[in-house]
PDB file of N, CA and C in Angstrom:
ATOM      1  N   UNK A   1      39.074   1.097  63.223  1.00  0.00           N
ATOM      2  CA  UNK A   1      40.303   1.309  63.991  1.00  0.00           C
ATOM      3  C   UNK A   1      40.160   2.528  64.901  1.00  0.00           C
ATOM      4  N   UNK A   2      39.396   3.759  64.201  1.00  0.00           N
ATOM      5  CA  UNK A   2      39.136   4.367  65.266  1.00  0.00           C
ATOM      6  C   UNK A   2      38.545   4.714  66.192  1.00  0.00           C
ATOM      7  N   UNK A   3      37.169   3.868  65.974  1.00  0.00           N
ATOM      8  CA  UNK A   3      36.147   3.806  66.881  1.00  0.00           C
ATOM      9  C   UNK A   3      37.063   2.702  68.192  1.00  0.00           C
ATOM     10  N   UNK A   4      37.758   1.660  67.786  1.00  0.00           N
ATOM     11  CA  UNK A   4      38.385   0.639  69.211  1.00  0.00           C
ATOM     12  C   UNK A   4      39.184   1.532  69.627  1.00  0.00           C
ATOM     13  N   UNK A   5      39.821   2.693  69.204  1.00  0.00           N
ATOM     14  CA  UNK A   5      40.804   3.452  69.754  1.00  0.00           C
ATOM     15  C   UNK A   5      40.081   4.337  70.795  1.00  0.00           C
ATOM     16  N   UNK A   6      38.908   4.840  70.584  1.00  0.00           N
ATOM     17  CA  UNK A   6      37.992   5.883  71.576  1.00  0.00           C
ATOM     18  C   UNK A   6      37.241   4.764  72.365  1.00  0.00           C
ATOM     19  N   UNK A   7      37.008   3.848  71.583  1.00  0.00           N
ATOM     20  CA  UNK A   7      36.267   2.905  72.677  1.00  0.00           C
ATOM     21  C   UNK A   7      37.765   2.704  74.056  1.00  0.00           C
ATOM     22  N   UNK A   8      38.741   2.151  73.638  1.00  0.00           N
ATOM     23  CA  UNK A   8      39.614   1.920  74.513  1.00  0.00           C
ATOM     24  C   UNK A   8      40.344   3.186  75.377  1.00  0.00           C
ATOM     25  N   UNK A   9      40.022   4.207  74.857  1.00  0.00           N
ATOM     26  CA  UNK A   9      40.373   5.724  75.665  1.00  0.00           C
ATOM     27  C   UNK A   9      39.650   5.700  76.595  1.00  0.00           C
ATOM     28  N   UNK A  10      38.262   5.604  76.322  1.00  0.00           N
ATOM     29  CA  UNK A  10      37.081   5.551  76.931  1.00  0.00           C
ATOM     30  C   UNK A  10      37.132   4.748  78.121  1.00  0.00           C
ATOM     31  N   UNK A  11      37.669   3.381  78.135  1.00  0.00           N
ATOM     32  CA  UNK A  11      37.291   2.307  78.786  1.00  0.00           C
ATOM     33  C   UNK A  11      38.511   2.488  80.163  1.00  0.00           C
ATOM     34  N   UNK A  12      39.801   3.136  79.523  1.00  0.00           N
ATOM     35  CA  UNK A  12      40.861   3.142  80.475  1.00  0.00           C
ATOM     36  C   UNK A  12      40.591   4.839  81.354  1.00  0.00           C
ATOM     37  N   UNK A  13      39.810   5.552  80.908  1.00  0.00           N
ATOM     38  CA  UNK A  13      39.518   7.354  81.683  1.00  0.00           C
ATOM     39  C   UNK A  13      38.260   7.039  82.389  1.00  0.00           C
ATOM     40  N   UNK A  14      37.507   6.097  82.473  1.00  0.00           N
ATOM     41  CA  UNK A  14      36.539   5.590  83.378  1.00  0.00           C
ATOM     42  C   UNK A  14      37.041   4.810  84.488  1.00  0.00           C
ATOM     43  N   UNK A  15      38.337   3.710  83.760  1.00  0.00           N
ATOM     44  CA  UNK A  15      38.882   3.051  85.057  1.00  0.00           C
ATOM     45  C   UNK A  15      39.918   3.565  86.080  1.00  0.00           C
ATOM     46  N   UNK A  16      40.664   4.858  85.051  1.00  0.00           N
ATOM     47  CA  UNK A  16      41.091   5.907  86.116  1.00  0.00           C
ATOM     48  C   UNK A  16      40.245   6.474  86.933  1.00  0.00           C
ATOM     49  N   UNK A  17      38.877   6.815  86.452  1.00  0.00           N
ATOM     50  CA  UNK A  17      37.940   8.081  87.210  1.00  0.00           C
ATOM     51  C   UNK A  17      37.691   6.873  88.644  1.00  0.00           C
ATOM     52  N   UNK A  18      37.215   5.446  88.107  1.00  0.00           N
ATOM     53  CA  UNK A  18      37.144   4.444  89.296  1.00  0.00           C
ATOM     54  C   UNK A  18      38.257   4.773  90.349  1.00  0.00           C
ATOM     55  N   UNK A  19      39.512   4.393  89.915  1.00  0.00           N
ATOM     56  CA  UNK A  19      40.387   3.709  90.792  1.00  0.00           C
ATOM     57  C   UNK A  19      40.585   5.163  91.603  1.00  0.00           C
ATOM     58  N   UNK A  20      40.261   6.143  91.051  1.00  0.00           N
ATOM     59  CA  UNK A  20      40.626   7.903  91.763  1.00  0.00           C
ATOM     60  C   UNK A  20      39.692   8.032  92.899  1.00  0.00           C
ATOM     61  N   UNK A  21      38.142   7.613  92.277  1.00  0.00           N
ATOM     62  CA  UNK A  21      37.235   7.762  93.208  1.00  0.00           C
ATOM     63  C   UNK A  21      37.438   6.819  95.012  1.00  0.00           C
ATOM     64  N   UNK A  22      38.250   5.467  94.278  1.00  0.00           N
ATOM     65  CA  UNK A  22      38.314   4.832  95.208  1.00  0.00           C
ATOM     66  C   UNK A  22      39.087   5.188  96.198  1.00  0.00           C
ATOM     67  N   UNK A  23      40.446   5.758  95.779  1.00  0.00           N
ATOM     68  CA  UNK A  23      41.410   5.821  96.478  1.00  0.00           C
ATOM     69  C   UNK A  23      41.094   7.154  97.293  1.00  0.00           C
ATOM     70  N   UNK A  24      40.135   8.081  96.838  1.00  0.00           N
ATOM     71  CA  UNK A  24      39.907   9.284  97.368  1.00  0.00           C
ATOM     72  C   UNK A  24      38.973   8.895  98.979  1.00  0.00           C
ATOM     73  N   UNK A  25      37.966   7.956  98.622  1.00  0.00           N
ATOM     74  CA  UNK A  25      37.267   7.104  99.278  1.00  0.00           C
ATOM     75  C   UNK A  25      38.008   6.505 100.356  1.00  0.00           C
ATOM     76  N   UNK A  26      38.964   5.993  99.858  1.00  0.00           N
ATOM     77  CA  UNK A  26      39.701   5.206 101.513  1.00  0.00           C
ATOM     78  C   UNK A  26      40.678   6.258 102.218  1.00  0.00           C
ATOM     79  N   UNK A  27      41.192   7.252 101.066  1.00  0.00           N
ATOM     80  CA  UNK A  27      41.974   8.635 101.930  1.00  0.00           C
ATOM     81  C   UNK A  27      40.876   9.468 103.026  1.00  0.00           C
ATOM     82  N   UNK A  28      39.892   9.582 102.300  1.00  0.00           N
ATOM     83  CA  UNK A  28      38.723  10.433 104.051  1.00  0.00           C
ATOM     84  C   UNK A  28      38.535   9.070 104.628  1.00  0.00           C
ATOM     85  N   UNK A  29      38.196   8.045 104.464  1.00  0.00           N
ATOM     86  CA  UNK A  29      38.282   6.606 105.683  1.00  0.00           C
ATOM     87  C   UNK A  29      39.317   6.835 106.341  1.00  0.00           C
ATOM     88  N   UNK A  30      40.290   7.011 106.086  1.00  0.00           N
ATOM     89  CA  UNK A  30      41.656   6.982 107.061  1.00  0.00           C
ATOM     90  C   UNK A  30      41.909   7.917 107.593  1.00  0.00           C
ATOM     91  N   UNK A  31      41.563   9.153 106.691  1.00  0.00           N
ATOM     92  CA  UNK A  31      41.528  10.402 107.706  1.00  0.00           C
ATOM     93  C   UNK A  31      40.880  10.488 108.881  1.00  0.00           C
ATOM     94  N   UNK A  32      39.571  10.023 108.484  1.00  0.00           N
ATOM     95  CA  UNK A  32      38.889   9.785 109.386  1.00  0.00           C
ATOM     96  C   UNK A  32      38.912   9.186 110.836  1.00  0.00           C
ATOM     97  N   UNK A  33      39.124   7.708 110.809  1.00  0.00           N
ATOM     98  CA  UNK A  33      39.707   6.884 111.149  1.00  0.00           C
ATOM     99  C   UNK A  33      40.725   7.555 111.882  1.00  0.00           C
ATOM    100  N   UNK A  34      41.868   8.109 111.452  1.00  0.00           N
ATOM    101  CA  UNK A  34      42.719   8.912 112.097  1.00  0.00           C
ATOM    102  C   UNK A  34      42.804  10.033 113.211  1.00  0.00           C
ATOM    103  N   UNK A  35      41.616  11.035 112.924  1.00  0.00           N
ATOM    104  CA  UNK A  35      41.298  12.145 113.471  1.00  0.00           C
ATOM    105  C   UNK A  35      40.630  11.878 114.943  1.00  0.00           C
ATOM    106  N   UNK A  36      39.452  10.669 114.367  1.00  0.00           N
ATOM    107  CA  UNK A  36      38.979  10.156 115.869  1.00  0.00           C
ATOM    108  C   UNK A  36      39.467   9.498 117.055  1.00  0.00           C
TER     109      UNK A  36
END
């Protein structure tokens, strides 16, 4: 029980670190995009 509990901590603070990286990713695209 507590190993699926860190496994599943685990699995959802990676898909935050994803979805952060991404969104950080299309914020300088648009800045970008913007500035020029």
């Amino acid at each position: 029980m507590l190993i699926s509990a860190s496994e599943h901590s685990a699995q959802s603070s990676s898909i935050k670190s994803q979805l952060h990286m991404t969104r950080n990713r299309l914020g300088l695209e648009f800045i970008a995009s913007f500035n020029s």
